[in-house]
C-alpha atoms as a PDB file:
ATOM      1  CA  UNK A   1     -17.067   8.519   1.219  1.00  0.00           C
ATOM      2  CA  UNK A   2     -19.763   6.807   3.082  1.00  0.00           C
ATOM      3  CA  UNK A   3     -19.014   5.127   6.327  1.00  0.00           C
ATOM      4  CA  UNK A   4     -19.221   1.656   6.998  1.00  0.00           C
ATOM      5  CA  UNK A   5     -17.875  -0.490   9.951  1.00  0.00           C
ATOM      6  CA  UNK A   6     -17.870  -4.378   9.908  1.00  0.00           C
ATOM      7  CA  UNK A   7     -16.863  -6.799  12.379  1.00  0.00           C
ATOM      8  CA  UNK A   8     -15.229  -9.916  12.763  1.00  0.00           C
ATOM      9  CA  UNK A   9     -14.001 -12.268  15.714  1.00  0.00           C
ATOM     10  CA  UNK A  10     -11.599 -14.690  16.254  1.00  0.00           C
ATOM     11  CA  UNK A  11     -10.770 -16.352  19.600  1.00  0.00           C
ATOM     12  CA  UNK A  12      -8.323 -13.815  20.744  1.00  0.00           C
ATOM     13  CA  UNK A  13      -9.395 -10.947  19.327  1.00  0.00           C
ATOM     14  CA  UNK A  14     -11.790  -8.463  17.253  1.00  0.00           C
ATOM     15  CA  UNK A  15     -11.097  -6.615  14.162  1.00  0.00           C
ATOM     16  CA  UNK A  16     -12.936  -4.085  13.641  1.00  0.00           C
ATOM     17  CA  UNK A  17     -12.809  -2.568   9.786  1.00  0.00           C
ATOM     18  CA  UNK A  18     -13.954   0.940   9.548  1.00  0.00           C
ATOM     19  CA  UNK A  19     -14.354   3.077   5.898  1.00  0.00           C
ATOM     20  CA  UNK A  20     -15.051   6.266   4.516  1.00  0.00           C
ATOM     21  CA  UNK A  21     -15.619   9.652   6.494  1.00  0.00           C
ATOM     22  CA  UNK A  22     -15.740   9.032  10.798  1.00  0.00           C
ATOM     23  CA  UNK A  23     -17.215  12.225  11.354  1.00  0.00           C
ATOM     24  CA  UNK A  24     -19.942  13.942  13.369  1.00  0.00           C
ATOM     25  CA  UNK A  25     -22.592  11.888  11.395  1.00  0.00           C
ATOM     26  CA  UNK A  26     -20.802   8.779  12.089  1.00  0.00           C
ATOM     27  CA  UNK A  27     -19.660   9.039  15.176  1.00  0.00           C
ATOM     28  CA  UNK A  28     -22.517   7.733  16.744  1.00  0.00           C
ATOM     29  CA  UNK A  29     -23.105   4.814  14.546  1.00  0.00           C
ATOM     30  CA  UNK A  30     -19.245   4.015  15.219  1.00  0.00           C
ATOM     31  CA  UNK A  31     -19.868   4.048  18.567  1.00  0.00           C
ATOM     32  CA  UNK A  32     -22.414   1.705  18.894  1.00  0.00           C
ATOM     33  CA  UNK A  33     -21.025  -0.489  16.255  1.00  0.00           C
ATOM     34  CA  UNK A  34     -17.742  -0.542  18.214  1.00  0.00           C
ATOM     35  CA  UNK A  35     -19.719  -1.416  21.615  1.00  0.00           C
ATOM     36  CA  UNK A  36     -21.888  -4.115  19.607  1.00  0.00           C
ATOM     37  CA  UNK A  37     -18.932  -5.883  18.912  1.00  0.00           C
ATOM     38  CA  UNK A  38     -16.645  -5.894  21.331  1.00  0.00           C
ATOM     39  CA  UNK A  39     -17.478  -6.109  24.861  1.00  0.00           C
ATOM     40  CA  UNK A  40     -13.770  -5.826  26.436  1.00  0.00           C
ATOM     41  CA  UNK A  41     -13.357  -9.774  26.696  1.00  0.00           C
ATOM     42  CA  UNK A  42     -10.585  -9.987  24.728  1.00  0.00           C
ATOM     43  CA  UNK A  43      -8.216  -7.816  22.418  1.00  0.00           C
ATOM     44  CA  UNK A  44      -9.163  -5.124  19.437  1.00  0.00           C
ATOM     45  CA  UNK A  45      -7.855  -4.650  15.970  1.00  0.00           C
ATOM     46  CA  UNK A  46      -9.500  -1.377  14.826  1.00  0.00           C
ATOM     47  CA  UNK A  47      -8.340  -1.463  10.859  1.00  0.00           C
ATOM     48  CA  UNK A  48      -8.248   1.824   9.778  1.00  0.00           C
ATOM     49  CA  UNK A  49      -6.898   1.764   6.346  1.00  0.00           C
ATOM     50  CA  UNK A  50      -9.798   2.688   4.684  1.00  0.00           C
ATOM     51  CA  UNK A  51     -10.871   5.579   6.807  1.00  0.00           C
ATOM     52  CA  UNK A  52     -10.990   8.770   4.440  1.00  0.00           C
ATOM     53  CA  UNK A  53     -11.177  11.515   6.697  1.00  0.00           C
ATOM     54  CA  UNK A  54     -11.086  11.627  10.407  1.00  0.00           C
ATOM     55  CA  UNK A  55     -12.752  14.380  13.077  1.00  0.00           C
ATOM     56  CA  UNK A  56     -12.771  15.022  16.456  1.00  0.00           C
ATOM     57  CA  UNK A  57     -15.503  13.207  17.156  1.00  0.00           C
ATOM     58  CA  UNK A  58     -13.957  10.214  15.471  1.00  0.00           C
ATOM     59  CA  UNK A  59     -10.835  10.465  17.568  1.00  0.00           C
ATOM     60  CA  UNK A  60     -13.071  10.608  20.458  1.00  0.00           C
ATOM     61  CA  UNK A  61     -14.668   7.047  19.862  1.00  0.00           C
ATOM     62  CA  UNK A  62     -10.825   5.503  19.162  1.00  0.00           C
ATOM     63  CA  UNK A  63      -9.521   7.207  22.755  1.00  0.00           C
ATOM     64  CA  UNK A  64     -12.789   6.012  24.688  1.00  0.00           C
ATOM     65  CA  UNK A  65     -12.239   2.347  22.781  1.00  0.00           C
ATOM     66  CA  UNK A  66      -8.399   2.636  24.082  1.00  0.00           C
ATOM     67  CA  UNK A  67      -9.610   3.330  27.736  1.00  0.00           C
ATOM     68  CA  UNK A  68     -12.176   0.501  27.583  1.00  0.00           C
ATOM     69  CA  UNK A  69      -9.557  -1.794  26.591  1.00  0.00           C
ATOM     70  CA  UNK A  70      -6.827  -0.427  29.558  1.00  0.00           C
ATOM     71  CA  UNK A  71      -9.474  -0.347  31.972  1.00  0.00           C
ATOM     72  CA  UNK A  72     -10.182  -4.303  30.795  1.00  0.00           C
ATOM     73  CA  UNK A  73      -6.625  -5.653  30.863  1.00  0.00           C
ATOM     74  CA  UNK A  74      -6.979  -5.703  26.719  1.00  0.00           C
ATOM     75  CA  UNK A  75      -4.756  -4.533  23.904  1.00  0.00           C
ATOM     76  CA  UNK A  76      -5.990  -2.045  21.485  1.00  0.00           C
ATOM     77  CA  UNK A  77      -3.830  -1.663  18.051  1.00  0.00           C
ATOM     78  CA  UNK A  78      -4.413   0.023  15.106  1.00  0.00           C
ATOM     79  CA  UNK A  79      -4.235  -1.455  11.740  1.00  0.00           C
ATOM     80  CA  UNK A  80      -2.485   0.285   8.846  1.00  0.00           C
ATOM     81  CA  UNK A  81      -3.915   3.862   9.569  1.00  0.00           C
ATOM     82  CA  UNK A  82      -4.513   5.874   6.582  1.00  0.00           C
ATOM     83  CA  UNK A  83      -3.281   8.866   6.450  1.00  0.00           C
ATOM     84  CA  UNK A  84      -5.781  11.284   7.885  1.00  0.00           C
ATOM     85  CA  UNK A  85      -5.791   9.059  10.838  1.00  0.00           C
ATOM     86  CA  UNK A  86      -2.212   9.420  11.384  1.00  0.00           C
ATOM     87  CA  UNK A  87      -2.675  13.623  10.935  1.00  0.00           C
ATOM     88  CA  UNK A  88      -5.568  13.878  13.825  1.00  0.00           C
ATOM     89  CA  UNK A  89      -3.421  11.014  15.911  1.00  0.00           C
ATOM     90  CA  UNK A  90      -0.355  13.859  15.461  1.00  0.00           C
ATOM     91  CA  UNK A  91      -1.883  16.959  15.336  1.00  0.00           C
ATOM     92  CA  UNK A  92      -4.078  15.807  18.996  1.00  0.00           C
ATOM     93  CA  UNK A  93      -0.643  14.162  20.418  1.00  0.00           C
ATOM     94  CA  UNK A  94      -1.685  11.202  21.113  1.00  0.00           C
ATOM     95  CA  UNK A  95      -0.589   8.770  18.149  1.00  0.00           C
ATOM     96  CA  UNK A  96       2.275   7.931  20.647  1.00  0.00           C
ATOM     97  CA  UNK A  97      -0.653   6.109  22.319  1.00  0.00           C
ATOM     98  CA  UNK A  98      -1.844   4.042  20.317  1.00  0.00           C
ATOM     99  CA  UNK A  99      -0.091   0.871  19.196  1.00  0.00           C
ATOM    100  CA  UNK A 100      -0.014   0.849  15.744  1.00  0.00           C
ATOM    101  CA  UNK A 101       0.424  -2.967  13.179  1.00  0.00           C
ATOM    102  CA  UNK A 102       0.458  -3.636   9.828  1.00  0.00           C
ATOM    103  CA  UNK A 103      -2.656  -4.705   7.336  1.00  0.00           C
ATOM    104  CA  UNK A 104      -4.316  -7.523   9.078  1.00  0.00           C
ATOM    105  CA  UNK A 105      -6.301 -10.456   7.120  1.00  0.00           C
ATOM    106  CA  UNK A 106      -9.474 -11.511   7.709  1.00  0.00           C
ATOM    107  CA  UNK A 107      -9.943 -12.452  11.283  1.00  0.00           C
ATOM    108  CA  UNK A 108     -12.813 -15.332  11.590  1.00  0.00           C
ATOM    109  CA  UNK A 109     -16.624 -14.708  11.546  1.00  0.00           C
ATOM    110  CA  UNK A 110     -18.159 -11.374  10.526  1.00  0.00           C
ATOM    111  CA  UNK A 111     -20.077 -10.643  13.715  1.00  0.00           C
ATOM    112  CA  UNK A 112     -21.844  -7.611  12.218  1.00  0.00           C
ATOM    113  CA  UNK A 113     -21.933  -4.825  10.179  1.00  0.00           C
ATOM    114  CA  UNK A 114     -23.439  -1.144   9.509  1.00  0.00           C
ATOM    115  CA  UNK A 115     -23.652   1.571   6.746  1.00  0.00           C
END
């Protein structure tokens, strides 16, 4: 599935809703969608529901977004992982990490998006 990542803000928070493969092709663009929106000023919602399959390189964007957020005094959680998230989260060791919620609704404003 193709990847897509869209944002949207609220006064407290971004949610960040991410689909299809995060892999090494995507990792980048995940990256710099992730930085594009959300510059550590307040919390993140990274909704990974619709996230199909999940690498490495994938994991490496959610763990770098997680010590942005500690290093800022911000909460990281992530929404409703799909199942392949939840199998890299385990099989790494590091789901313990994360804090995980529900399905979230739309948040406010789409603040941008990518393909």
């Amino acid at each position: 599935m193709e990847f897509s990542c869209t944002a949207t803000r609220s006064a407290d928070r971004v949610v960040l809703t991410v689909a299809g493969d995060v892999d090494l092709a995507a990792h980048g663009v995940f990256q710099t969608d992730l930085d594009q929106a959300w510059d550590a000023d307040c919390d993140l919602v990274i909704d990974c529901s619709r996230i199909t399959f999940l690498d490495s390189m994938g994991l490496r964007v959610l763990v770098h977004a997680m010590q942005r957020a500690s290093t800022h005094g911000r909460d990281i959680a992530l929404a409703a992982p799909s199942e392949p998230v939840q199998r890299v989260l385990d099989l790494a060791g590091i789901r313990t990490l994360f804090t995980e919620i529900g399905p979230v609704a739309d948040a406010g404003t789409e603040t941008g998006s990518a393909s």
